[in-house]
C-alpha atoms as a PDB file:
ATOM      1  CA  UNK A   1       0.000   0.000   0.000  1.00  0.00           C
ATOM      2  CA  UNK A   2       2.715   2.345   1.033  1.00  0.00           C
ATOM      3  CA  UNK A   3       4.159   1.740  -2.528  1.00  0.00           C
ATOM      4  CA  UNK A   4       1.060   2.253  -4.384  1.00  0.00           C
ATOM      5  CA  UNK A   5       0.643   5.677  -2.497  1.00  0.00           C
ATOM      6  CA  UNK A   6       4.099   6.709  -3.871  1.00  0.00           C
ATOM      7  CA  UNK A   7       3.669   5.769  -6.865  1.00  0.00           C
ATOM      8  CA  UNK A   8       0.259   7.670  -7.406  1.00  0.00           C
ATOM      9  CA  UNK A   9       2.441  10.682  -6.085  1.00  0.00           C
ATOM     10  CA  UNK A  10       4.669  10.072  -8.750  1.00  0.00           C
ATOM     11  CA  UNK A  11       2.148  10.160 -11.368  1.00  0.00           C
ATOM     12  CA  UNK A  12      -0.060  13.223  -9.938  1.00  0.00           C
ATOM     13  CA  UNK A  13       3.524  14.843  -9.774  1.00  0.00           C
ATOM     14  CA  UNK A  14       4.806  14.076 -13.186  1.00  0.00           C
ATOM     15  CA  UNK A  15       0.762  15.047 -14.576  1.00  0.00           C
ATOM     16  CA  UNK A  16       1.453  18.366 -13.867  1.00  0.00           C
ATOM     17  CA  UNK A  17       4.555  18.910 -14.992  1.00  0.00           C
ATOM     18  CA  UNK A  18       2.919  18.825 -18.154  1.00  0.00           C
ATOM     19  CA  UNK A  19      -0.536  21.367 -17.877  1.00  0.00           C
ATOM     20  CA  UNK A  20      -1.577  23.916 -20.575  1.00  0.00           C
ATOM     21  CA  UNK A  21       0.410  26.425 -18.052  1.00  0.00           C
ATOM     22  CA  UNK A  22       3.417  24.797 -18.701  1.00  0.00           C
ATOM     23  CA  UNK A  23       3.320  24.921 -22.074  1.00  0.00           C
ATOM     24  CA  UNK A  24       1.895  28.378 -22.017  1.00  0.00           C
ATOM     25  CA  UNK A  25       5.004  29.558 -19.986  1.00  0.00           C
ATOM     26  CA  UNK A  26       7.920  27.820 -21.844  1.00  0.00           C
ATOM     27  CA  UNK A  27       6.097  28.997 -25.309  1.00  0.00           C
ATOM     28  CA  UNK A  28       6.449  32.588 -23.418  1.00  0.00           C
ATOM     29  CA  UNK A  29      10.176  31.641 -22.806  1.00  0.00           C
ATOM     30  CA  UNK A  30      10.187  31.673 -26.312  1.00  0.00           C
ATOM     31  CA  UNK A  31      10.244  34.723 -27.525  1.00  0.00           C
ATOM     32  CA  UNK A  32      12.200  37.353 -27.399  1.00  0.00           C
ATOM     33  CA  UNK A  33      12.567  40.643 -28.331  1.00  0.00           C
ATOM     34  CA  UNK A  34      14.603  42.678 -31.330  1.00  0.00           C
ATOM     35  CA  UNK A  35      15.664  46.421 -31.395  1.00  0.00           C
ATOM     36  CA  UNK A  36      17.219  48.374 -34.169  1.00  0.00           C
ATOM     37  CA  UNK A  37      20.094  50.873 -33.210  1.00  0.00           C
ATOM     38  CA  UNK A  38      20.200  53.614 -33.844  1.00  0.00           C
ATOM     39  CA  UNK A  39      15.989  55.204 -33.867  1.00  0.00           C
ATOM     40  CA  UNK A  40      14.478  55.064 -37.677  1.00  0.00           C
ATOM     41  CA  UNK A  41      14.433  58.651 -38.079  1.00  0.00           C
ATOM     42  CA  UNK A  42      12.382  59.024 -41.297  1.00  0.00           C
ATOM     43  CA  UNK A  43       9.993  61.689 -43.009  1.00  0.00           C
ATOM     44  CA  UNK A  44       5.576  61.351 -43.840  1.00  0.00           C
ATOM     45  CA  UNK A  45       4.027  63.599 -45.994  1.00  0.00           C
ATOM     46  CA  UNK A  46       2.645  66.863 -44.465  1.00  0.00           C
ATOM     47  CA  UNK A  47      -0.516  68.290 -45.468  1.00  0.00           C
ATOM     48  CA  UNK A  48      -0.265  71.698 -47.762  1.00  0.00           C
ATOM     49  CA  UNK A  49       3.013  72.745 -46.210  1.00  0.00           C
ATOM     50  CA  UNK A  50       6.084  71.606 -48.897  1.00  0.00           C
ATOM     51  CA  UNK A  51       8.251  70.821 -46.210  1.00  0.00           C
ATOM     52  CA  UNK A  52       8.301  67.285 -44.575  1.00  0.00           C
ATOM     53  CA  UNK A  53       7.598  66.030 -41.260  1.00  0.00           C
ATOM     54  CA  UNK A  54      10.291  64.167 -39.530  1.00  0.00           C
ATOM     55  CA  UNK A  55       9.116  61.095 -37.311  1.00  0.00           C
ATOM     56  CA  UNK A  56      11.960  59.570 -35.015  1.00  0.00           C
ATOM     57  CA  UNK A  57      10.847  55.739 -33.692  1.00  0.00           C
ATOM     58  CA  UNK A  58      12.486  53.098 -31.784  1.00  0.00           C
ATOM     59  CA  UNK A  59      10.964  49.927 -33.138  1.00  0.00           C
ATOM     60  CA  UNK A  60      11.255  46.059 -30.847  1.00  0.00           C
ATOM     61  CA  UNK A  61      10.002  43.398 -33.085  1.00  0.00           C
ATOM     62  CA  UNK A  62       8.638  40.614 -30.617  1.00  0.00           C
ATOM     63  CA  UNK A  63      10.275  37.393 -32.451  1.00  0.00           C
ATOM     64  CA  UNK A  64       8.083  34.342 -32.030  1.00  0.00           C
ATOM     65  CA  UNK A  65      11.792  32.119 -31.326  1.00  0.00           C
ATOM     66  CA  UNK A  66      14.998  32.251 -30.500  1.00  0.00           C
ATOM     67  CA  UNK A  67      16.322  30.631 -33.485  1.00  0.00           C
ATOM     68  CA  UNK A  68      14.612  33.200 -35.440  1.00  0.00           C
ATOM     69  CA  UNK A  69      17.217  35.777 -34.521  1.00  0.00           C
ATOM     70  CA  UNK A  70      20.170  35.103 -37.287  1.00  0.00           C
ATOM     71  CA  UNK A  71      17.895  35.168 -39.880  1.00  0.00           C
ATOM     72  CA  UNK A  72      16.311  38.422 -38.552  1.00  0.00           C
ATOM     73  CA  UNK A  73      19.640  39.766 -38.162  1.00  0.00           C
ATOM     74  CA  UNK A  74      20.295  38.704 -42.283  1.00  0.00           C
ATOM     75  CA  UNK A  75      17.365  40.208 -43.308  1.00  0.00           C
ATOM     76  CA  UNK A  76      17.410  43.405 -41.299  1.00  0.00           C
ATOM     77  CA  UNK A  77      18.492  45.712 -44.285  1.00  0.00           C
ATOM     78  CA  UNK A  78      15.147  44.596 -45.884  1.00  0.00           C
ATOM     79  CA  UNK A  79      13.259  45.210 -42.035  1.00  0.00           C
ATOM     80  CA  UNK A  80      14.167  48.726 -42.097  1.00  0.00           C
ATOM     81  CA  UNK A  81      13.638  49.653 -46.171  1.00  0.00           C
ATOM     82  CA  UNK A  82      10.231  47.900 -45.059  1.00  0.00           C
ATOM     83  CA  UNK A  83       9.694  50.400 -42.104  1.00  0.00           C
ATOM     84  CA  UNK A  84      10.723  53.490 -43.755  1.00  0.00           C
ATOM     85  CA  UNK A  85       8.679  52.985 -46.638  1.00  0.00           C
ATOM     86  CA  UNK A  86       5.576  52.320 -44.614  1.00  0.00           C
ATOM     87  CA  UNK A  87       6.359  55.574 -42.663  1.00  0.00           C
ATOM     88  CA  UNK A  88       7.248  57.678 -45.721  1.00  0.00           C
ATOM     89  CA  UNK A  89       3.641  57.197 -47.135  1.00  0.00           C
ATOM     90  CA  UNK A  90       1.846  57.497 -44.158  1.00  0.00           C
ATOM     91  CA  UNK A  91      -0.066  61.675 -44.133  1.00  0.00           C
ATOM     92  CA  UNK A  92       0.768  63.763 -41.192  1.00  0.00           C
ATOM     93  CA  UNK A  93      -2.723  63.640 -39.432  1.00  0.00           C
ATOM     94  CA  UNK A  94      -2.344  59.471 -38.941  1.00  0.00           C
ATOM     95  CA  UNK A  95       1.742  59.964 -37.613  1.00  0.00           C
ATOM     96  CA  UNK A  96       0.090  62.752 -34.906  1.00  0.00           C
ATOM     97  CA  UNK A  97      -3.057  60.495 -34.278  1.00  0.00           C
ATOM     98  CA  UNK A  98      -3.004  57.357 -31.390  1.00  0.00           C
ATOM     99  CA  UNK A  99      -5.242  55.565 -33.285  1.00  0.00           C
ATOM    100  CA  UNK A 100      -3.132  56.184 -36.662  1.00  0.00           C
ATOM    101  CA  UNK A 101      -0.256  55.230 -34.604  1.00  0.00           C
ATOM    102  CA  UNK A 102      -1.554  51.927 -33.629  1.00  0.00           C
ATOM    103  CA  UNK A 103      -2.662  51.672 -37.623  1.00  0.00           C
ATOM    104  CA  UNK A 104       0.856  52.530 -38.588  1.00  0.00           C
ATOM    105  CA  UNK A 105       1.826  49.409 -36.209  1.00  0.00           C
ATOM    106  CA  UNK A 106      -0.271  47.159 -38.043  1.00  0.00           C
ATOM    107  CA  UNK A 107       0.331  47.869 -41.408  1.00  0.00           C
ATOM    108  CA  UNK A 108       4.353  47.259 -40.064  1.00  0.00           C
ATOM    109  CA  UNK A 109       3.333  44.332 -38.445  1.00  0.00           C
ATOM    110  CA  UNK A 110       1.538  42.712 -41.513  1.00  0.00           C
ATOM    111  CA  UNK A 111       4.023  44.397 -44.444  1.00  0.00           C
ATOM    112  CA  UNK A 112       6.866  42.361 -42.106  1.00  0.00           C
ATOM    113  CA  UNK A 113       4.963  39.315 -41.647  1.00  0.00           C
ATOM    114  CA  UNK A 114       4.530  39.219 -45.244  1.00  0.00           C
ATOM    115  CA  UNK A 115       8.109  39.746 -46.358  1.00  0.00           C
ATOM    116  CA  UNK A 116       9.852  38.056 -44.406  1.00  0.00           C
ATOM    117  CA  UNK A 117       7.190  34.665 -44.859  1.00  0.00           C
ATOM    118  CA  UNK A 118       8.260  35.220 -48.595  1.00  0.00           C
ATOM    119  CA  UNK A 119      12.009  35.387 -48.117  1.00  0.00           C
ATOM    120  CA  UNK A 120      12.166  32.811 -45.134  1.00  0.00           C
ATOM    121  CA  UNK A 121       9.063  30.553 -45.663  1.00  0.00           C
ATOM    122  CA  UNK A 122       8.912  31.269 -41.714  1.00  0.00           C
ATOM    123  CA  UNK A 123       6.407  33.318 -39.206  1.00  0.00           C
ATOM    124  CA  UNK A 124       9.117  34.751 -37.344  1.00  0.00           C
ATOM    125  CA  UNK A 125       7.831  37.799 -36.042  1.00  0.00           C
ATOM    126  CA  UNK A 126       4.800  37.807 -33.628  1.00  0.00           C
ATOM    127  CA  UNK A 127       4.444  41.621 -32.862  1.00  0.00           C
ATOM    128  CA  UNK A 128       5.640  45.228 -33.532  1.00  0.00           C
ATOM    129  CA  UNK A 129       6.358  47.468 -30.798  1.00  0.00           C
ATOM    130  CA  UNK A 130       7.088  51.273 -30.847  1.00  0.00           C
ATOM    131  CA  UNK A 131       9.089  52.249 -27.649  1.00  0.00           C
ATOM    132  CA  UNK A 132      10.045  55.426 -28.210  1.00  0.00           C
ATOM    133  CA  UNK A 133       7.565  57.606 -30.681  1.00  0.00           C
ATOM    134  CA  UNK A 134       8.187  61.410 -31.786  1.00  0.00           C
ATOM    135  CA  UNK A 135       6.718  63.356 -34.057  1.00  0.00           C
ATOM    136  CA  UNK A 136       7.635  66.842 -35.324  1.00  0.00           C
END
């Protein structure tokens, strides 16, 4: 008896080892996180003025795994012309607006998704953050 109560520790023991939690939190353990140094300082069109607005952003692309990193680091050239561009046609009342801010995330988010699936045959990056974001 005292060995079938040990046993069923065992098991209960080893059971959870092995919950959707766990999983959750080593799949969190996962990822990790990409900056680009220097900011992207870039320009947006400006509305009726002919100069150009200047936006300066510090972008962290949240990569879905670890291994993902050299290729990210190969195909950064392409991560930045991808950013820029996005910026550079974005008009000046969506760079000043928080919702056009969050829309400018997106449209990063998806344009990278999308390149880098073509070029890599991989969903590598899992989210675009903007930790630093100014405008003038």
């Amino acid at each position: 008896m005292k060995y079938a109560s040990i046993l069923l520790t065992v098991l209960m023991l080893l059971c959870s080892l092995y919950t959707p939690a766990a999983q959750a939190q080593r799949n969190e353990q996962d990822i990790v996180y990409y900056g680009f140094d220097p900011d992207i300082v870039t320009n947006y069109v400006t509305s009726g003025r002919r100069s150009l607005g200047y936006v300066r952003v510090s972008v962290e692309l949240m990569v879905a795994d670890r291994s993902y990193l050299a290729d990210i680091e190969y195909h950064e050239p392409l991560i930045l012309n991808t950013i820029i561009r996005v910026f550079n046609q974005q008009h000046e009342d969506k760079v000043k607006s928080l919702t056009g801010r969050e829309e400018i995330r997106q449209t990063i988010l998806q344009e990278l998704q999308a390149v880098l699936k073509r070029e890599t045959g991989k969903d590598m990056i899992h989210d675009v953050l903007f930790t630093r974001y100014i405008h003038q």
